[in-house]
C-alpha atoms as a PDB file:
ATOM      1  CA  UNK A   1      -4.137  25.546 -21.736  1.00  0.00           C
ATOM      2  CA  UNK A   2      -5.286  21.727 -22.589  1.00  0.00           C
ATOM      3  CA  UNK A   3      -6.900  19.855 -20.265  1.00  0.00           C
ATOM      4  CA  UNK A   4      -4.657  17.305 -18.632  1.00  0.00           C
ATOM      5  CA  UNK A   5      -4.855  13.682 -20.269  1.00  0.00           C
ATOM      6  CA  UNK A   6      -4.650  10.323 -18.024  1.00  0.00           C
ATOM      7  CA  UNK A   7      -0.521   8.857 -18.882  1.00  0.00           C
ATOM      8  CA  UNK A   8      -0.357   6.429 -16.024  1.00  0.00           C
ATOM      9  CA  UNK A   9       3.246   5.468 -17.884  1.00  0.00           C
ATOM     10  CA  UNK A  10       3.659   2.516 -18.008  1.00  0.00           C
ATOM     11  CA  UNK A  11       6.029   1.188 -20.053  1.00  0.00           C
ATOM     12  CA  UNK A  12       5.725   0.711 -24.160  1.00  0.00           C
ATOM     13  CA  UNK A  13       7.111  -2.582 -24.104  1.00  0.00           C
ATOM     14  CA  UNK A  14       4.495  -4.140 -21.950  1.00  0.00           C
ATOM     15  CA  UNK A  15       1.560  -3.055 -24.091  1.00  0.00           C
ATOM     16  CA  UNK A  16       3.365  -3.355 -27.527  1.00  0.00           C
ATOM     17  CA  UNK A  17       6.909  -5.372 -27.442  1.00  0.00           C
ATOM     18  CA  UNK A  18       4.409  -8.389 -29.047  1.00  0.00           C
ATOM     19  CA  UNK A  19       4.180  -6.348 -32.318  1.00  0.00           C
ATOM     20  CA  UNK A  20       7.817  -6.393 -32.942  1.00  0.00           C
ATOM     21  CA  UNK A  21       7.566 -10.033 -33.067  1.00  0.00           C
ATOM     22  CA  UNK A  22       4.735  -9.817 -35.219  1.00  0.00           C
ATOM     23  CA  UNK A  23       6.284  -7.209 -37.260  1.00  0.00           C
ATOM     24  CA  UNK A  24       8.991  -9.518 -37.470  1.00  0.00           C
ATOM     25  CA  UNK A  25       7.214 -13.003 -38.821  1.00  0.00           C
ATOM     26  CA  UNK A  26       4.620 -11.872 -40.709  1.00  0.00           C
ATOM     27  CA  UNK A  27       7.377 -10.911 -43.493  1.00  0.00           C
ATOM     28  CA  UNK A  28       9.161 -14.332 -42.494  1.00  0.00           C
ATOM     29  CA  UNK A  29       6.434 -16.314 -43.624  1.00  0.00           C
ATOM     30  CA  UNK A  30       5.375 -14.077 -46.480  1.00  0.00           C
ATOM     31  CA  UNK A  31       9.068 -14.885 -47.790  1.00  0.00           C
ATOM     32  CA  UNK A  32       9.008 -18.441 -46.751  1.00  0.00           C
ATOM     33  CA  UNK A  33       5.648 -18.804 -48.900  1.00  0.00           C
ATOM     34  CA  UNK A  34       7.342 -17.408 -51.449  1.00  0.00           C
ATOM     35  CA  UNK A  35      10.583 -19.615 -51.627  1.00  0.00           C
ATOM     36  CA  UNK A  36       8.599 -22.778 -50.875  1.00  0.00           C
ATOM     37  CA  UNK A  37      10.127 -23.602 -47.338  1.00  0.00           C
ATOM     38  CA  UNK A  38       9.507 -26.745 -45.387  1.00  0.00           C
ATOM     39  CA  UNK A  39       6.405 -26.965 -43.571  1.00  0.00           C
ATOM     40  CA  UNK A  40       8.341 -27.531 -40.410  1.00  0.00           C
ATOM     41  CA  UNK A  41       9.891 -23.809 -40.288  1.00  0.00           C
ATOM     42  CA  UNK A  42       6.800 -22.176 -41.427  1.00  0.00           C
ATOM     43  CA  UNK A  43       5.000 -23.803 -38.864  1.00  0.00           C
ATOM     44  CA  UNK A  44       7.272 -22.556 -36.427  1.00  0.00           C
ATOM     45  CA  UNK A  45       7.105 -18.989 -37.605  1.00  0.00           C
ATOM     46  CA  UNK A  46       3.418 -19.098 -38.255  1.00  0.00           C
ATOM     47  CA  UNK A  47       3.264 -19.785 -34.176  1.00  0.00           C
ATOM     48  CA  UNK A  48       5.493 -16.937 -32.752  1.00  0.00           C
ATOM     49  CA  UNK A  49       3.489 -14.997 -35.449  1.00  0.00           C
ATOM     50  CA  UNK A  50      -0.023 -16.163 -34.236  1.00  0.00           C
ATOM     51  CA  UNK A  51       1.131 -15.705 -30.300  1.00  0.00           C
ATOM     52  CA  UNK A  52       2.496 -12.585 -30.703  1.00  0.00           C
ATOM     53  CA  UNK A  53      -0.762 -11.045 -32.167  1.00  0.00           C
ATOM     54  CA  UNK A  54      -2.919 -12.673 -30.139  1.00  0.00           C
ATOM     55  CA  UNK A  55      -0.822 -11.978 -27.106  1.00  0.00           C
ATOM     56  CA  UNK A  56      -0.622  -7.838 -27.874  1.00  0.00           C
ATOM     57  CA  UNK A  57      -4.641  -8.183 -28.620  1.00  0.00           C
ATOM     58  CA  UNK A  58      -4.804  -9.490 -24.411  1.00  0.00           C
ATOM     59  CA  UNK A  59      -2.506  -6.505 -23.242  1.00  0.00           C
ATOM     60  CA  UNK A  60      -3.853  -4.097 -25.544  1.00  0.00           C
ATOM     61  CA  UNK A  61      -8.023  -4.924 -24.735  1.00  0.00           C
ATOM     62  CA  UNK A  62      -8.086  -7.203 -22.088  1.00  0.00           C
ATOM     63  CA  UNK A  63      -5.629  -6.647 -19.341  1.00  0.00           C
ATOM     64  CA  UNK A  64      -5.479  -2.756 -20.428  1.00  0.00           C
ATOM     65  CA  UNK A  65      -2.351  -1.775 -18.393  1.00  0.00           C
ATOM     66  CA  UNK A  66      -2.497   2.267 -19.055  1.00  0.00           C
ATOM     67  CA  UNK A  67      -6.738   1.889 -19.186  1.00  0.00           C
ATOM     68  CA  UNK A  68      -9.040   3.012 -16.293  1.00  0.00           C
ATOM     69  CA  UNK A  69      -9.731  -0.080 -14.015  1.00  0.00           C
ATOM     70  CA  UNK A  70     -13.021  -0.753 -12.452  1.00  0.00           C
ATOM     71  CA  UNK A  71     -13.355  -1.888  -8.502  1.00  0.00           C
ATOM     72  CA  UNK A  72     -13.451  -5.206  -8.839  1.00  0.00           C
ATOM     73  CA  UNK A  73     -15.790  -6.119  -6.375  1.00  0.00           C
ATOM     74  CA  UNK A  74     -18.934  -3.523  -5.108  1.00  0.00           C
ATOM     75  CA  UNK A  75     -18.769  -4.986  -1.421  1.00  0.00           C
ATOM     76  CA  UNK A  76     -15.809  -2.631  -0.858  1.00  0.00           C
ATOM     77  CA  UNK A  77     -16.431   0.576   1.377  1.00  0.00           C
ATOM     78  CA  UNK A  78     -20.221  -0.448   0.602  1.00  0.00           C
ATOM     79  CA  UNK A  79     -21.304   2.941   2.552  1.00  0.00           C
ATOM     80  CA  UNK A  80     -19.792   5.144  -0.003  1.00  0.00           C
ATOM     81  CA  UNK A  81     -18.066   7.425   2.788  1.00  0.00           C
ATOM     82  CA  UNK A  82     -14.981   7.319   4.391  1.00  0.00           C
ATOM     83  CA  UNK A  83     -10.988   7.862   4.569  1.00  0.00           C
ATOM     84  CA  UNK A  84      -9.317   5.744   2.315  1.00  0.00           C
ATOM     85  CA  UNK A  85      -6.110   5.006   2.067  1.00  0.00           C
ATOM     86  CA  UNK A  86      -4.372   3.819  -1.562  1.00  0.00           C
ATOM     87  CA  UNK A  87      -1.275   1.960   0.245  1.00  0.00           C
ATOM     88  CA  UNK A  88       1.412   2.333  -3.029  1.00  0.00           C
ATOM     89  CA  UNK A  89      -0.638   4.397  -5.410  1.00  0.00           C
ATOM     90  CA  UNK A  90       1.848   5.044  -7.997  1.00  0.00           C
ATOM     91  CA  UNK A  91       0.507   6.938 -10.861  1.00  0.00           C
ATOM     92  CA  UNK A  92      -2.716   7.139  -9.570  1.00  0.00           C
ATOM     93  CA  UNK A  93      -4.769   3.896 -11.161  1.00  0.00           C
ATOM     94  CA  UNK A  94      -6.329   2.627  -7.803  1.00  0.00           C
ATOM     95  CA  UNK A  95      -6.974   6.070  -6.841  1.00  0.00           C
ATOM     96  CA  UNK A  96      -8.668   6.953  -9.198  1.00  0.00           C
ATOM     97  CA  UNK A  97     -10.845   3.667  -9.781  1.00  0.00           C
ATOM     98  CA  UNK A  98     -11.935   4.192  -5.945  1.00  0.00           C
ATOM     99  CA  UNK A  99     -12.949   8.145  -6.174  1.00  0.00           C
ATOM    100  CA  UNK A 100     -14.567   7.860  -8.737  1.00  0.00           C
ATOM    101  CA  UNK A 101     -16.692   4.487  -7.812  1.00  0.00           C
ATOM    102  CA  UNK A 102     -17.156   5.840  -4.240  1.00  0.00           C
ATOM    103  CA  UNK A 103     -17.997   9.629  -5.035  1.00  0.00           C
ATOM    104  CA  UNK A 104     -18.862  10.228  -1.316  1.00  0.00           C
ATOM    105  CA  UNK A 105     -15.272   9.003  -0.444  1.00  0.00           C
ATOM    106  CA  UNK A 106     -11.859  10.640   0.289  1.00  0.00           C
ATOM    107  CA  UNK A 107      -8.323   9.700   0.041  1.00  0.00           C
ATOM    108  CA  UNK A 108      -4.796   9.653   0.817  1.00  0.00           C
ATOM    109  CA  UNK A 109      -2.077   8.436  -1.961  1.00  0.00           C
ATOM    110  CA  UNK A 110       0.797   7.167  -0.315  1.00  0.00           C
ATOM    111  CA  UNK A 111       3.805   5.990  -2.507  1.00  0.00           C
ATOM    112  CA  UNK A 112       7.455   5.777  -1.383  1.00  0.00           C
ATOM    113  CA  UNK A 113       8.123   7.928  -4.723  1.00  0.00           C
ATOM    114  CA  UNK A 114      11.598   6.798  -4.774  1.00  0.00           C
ATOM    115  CA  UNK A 115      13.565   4.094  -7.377  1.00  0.00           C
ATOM    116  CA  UNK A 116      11.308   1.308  -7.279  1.00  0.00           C
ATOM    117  CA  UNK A 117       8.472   4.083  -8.744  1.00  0.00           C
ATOM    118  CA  UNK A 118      10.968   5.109 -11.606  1.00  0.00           C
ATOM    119  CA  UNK A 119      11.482   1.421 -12.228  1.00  0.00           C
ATOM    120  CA  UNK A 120       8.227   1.022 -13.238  1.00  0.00           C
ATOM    121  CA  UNK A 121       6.923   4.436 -14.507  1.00  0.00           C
ATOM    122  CA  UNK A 122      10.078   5.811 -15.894  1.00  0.00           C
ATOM    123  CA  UNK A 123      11.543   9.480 -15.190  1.00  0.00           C
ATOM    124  CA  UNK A 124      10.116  12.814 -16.266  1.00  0.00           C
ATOM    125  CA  UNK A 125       8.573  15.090 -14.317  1.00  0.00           C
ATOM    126  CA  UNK A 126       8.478  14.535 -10.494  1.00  0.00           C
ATOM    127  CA  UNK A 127       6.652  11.346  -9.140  1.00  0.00           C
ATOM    128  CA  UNK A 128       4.103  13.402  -7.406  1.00  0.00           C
ATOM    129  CA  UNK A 129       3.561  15.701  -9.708  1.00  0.00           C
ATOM    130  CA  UNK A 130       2.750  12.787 -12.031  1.00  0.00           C
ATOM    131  CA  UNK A 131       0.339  11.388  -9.675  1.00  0.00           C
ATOM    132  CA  UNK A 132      -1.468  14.779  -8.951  1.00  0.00           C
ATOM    133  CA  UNK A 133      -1.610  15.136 -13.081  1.00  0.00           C
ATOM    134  CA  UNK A 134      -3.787  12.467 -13.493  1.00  0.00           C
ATOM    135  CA  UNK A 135      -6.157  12.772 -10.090  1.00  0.00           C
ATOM    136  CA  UNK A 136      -7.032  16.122 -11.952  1.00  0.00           C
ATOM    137  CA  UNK A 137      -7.806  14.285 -15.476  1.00  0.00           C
ATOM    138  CA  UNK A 138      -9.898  12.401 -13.922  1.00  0.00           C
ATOM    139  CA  UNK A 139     -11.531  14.896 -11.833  1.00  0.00           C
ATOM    140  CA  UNK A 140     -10.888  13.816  -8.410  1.00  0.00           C
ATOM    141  CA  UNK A 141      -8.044  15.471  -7.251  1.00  0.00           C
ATOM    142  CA  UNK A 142     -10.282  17.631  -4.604  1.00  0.00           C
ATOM    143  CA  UNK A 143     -10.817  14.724  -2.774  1.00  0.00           C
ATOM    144  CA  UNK A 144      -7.506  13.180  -2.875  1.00  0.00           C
ATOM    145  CA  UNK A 145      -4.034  13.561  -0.711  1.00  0.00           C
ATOM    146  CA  UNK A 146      -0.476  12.595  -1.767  1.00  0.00           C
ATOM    147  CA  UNK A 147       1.557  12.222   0.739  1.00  0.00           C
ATOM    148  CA  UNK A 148       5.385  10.436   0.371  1.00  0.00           C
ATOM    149  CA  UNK A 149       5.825   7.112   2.825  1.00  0.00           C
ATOM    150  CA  UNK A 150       6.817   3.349   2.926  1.00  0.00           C
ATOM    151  CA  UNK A 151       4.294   1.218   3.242  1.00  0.00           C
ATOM    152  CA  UNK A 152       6.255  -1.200   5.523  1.00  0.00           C
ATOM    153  CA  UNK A 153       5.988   1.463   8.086  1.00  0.00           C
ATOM    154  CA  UNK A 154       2.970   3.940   7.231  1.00  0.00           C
ATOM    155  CA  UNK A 155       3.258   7.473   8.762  1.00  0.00           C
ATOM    156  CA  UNK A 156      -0.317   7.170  10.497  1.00  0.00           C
ATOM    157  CA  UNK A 157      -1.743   7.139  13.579  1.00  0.00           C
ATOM    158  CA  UNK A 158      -3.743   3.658  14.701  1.00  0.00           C
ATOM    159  CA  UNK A 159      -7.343   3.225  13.275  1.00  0.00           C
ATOM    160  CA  UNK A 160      -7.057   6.290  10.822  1.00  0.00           C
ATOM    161  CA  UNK A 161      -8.576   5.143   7.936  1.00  0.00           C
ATOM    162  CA  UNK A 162     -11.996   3.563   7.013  1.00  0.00           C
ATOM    163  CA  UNK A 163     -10.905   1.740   4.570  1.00  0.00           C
ATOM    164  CA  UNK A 164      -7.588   0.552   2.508  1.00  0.00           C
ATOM    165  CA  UNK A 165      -7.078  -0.088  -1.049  1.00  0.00           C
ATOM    166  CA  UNK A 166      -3.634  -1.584  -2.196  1.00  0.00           C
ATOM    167  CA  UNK A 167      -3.172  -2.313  -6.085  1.00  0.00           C
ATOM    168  CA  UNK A 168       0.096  -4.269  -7.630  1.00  0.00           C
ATOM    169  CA  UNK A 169       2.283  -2.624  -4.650  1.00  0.00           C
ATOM    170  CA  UNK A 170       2.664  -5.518  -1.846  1.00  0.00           C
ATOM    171  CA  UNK A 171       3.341  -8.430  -4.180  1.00  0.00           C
ATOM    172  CA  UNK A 172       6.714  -6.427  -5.179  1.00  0.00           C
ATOM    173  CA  UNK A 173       7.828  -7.028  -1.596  1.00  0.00           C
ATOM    174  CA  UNK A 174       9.528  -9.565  -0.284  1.00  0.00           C
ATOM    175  CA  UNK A 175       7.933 -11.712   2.167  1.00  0.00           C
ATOM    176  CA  UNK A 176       9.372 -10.153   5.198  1.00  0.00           C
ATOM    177  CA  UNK A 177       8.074  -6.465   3.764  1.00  0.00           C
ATOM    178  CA  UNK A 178       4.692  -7.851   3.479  1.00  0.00           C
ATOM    179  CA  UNK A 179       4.335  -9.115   6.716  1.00  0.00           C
ATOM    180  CA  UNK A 180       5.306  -5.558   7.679  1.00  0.00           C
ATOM    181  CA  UNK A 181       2.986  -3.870   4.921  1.00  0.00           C
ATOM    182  CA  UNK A 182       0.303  -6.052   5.958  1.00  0.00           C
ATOM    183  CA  UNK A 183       0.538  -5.586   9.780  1.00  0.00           C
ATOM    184  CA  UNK A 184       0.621  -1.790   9.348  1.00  0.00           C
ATOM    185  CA  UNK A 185      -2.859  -2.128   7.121  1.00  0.00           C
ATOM    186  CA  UNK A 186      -3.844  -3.442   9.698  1.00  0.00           C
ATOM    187  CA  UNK A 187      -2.886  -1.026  12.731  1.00  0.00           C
ATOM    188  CA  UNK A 188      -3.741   1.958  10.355  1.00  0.00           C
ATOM    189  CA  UNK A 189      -7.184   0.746   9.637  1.00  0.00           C
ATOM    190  CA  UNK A 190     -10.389   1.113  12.006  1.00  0.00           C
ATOM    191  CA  UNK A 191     -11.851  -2.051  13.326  1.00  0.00           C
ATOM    192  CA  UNK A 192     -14.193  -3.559  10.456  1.00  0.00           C
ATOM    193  CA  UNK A 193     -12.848  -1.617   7.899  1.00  0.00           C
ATOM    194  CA  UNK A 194     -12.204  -2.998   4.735  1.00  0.00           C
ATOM    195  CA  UNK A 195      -8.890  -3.856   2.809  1.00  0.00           C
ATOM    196  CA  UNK A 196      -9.424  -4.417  -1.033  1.00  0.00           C
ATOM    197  CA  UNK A 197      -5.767  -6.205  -1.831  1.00  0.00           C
ATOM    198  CA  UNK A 198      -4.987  -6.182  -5.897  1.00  0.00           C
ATOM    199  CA  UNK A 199      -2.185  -8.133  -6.699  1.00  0.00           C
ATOM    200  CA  UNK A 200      -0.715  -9.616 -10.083  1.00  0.00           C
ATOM    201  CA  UNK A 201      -2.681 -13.383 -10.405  1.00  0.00           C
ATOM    202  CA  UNK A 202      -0.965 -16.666 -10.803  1.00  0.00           C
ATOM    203  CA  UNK A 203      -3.119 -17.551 -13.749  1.00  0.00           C
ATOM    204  CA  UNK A 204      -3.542 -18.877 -17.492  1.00  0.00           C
ATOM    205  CA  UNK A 205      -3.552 -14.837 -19.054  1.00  0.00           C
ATOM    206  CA  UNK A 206      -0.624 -13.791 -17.374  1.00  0.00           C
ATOM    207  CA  UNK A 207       0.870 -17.228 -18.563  1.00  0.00           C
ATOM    208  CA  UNK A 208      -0.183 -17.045 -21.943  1.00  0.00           C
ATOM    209  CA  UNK A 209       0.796 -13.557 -22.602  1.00  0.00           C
ATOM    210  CA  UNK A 210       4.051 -12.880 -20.765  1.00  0.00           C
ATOM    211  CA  UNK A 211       5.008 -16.437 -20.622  1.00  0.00           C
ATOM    212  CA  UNK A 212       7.499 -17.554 -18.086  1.00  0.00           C
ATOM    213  CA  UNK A 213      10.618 -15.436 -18.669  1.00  0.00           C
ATOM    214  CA  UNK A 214       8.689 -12.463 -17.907  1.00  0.00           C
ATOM    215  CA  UNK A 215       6.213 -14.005 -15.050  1.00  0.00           C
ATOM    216  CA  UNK A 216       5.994 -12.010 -12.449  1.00  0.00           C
ATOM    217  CA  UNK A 217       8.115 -12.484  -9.724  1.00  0.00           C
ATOM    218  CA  UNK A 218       5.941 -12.249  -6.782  1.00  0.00           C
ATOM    219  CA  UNK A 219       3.459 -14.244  -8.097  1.00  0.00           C
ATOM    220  CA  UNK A 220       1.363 -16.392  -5.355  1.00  0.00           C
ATOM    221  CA  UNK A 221      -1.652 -18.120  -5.296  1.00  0.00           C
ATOM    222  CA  UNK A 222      -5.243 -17.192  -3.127  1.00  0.00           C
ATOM    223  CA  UNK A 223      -4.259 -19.316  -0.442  1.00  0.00           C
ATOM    224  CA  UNK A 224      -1.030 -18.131   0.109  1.00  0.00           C
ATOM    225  CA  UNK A 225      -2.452 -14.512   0.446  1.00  0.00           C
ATOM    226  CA  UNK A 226      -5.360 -15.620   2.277  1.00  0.00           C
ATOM    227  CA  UNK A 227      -3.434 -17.032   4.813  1.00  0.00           C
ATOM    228  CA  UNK A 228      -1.164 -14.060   4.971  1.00  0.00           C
ATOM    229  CA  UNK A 229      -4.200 -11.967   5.601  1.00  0.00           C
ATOM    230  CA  UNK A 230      -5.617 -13.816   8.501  1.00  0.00           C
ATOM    231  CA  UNK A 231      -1.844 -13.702  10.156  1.00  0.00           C
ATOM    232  CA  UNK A 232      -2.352  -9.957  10.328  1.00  0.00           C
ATOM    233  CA  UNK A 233      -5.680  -9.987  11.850  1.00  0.00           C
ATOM    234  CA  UNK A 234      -7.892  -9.643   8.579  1.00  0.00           C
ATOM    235  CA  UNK A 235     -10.928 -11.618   7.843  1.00  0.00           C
ATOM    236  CA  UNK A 236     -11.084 -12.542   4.257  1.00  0.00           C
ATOM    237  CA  UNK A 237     -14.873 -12.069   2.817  1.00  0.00           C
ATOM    238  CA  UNK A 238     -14.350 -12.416  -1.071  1.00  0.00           C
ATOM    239  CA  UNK A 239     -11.839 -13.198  -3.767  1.00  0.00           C
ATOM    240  CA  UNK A 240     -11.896 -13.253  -6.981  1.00  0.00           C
ATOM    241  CA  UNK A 241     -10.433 -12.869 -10.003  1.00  0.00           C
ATOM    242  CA  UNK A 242      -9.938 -10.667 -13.665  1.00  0.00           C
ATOM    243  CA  UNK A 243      -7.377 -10.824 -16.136  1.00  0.00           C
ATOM    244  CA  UNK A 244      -3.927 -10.863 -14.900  1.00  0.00           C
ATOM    245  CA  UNK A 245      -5.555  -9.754 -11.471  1.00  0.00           C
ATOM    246  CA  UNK A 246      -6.386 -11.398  -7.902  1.00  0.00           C
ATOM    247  CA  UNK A 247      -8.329  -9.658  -5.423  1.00  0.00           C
ATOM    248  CA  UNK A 248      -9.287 -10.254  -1.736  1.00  0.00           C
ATOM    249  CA  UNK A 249     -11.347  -8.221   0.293  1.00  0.00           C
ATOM    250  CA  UNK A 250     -10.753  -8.222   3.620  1.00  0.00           C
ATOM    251  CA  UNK A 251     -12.133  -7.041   6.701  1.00  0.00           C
ATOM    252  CA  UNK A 252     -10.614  -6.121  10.321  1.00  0.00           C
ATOM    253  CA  UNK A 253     -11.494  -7.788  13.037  1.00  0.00           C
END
């Protein structure tokens, strides 16, 4: 039997819907060359050709969507031991970024595993088993728990977890649901335990390469997080940012 392979399924379109617009002016202004348009048209279509490509070379090698992230920041769960928990896991991306940067480390993947999941990941086999497919491609699934749950009301008891990861999960709520998802972090969590919060940046790449018809939703600014943070009783230590991402790191109190 093969091995299992990482699929954390995203959709096609968001790593290659740009090439069909590429596929689709590159032949425009090959024929407008050849019939001698205006320079006004072929300036147009030599644009939406030029954005499209460059825009499907961000997704594809910069922002990465279906790649392997890296922790963004080394100050998180700086022991290397510990309970984590991955607070909307999905197909397993944060999971698997903090198992296998904190070897030492063990965690629970929570996900509600109902329609929002198929939203984003499609439908195939079951959500879990999905999630446990790719823990084992990347070697990790020993040390790793699924376990079905809303985040807006976790099933754990106070100060069970050392620290919390949450990746591109809260910033789908709306405001009232992360006040709750926030709020339960922070019951769930042990005092001075750290909460590593990933959420889709308000920022030029995400701009550039989705543009505003497809810009995100939920999109918020550092400040607006920050302050949502301290509301709930964390301490933020760092932020920072990578392409198409903005991270806080947070601490109990």
């Amino acid at each position: 039997m093969p091995a299992p392979q990482l699929d954390f399924g995203y959709p096609w379109w968001l790593s290659y819907s740009h090439l069909i617009l590429t596929a689709a002016t590159v032949p425009l202004l090959l024929l407008g060359y050849a019939r001698k348009w205006s320079k006004w048209p072929m300036l147009l279509v030599g644009i939406v050709a030029l954005w499209s490509t460059a825009a499907f070379l961000v997704v594809r090698f910069v922002i990465d969507v279906n790649g392997r992230p890296s922790l963004p920041t080394q100050s998180f769960l700086q022991l290397g031991t510990g309970r984590v928990l991955d607070m909307g896991a999905g197909t397993g991306r944060s999971s698997i970024m903090v198992l296998q940067a904190r070897p030492q480390a063990t965690l629970v993947a929570l996900d509600l595993f109902g329609d929002s999941f198929e939203k984003h990941f499609g439908r195939s086999e079951s959500p879990q088993q999905r999630l446990f497919t790719n823990l084992k491609a990347a070697g990790v699934e020993q040390r790793a728990m699924i376990k079905a749950g809303d985040m807006r009301s976790l099933p754990f008891e106070p100060a069970a977890f050392d620290a919390i990861v949450s990746s591109y999960a809260i910033d789908h709520l709306n405001r009232d649901g992360i006040k709750q998802s926030l709020a339960e972090a922070a019951r769930v969590l042990k005092p001075g335990g750290d909460f590593l919060l990933m959420v889709i940046a308000k920022e030029p790449w995400v701009q550039f390469t989705f543009g505003p018809l497809l810009l995100h939703s939920g999109t918020r600014g550092p400040a607006w997080w920050t302050q949502r943070l301290q509301e709930a009783g964390f301490q933020v230590l760092e932020q920072g940012t990578r392409p198409v991402t903005l991270y806080l790191l947070a601490r109990r109190g």
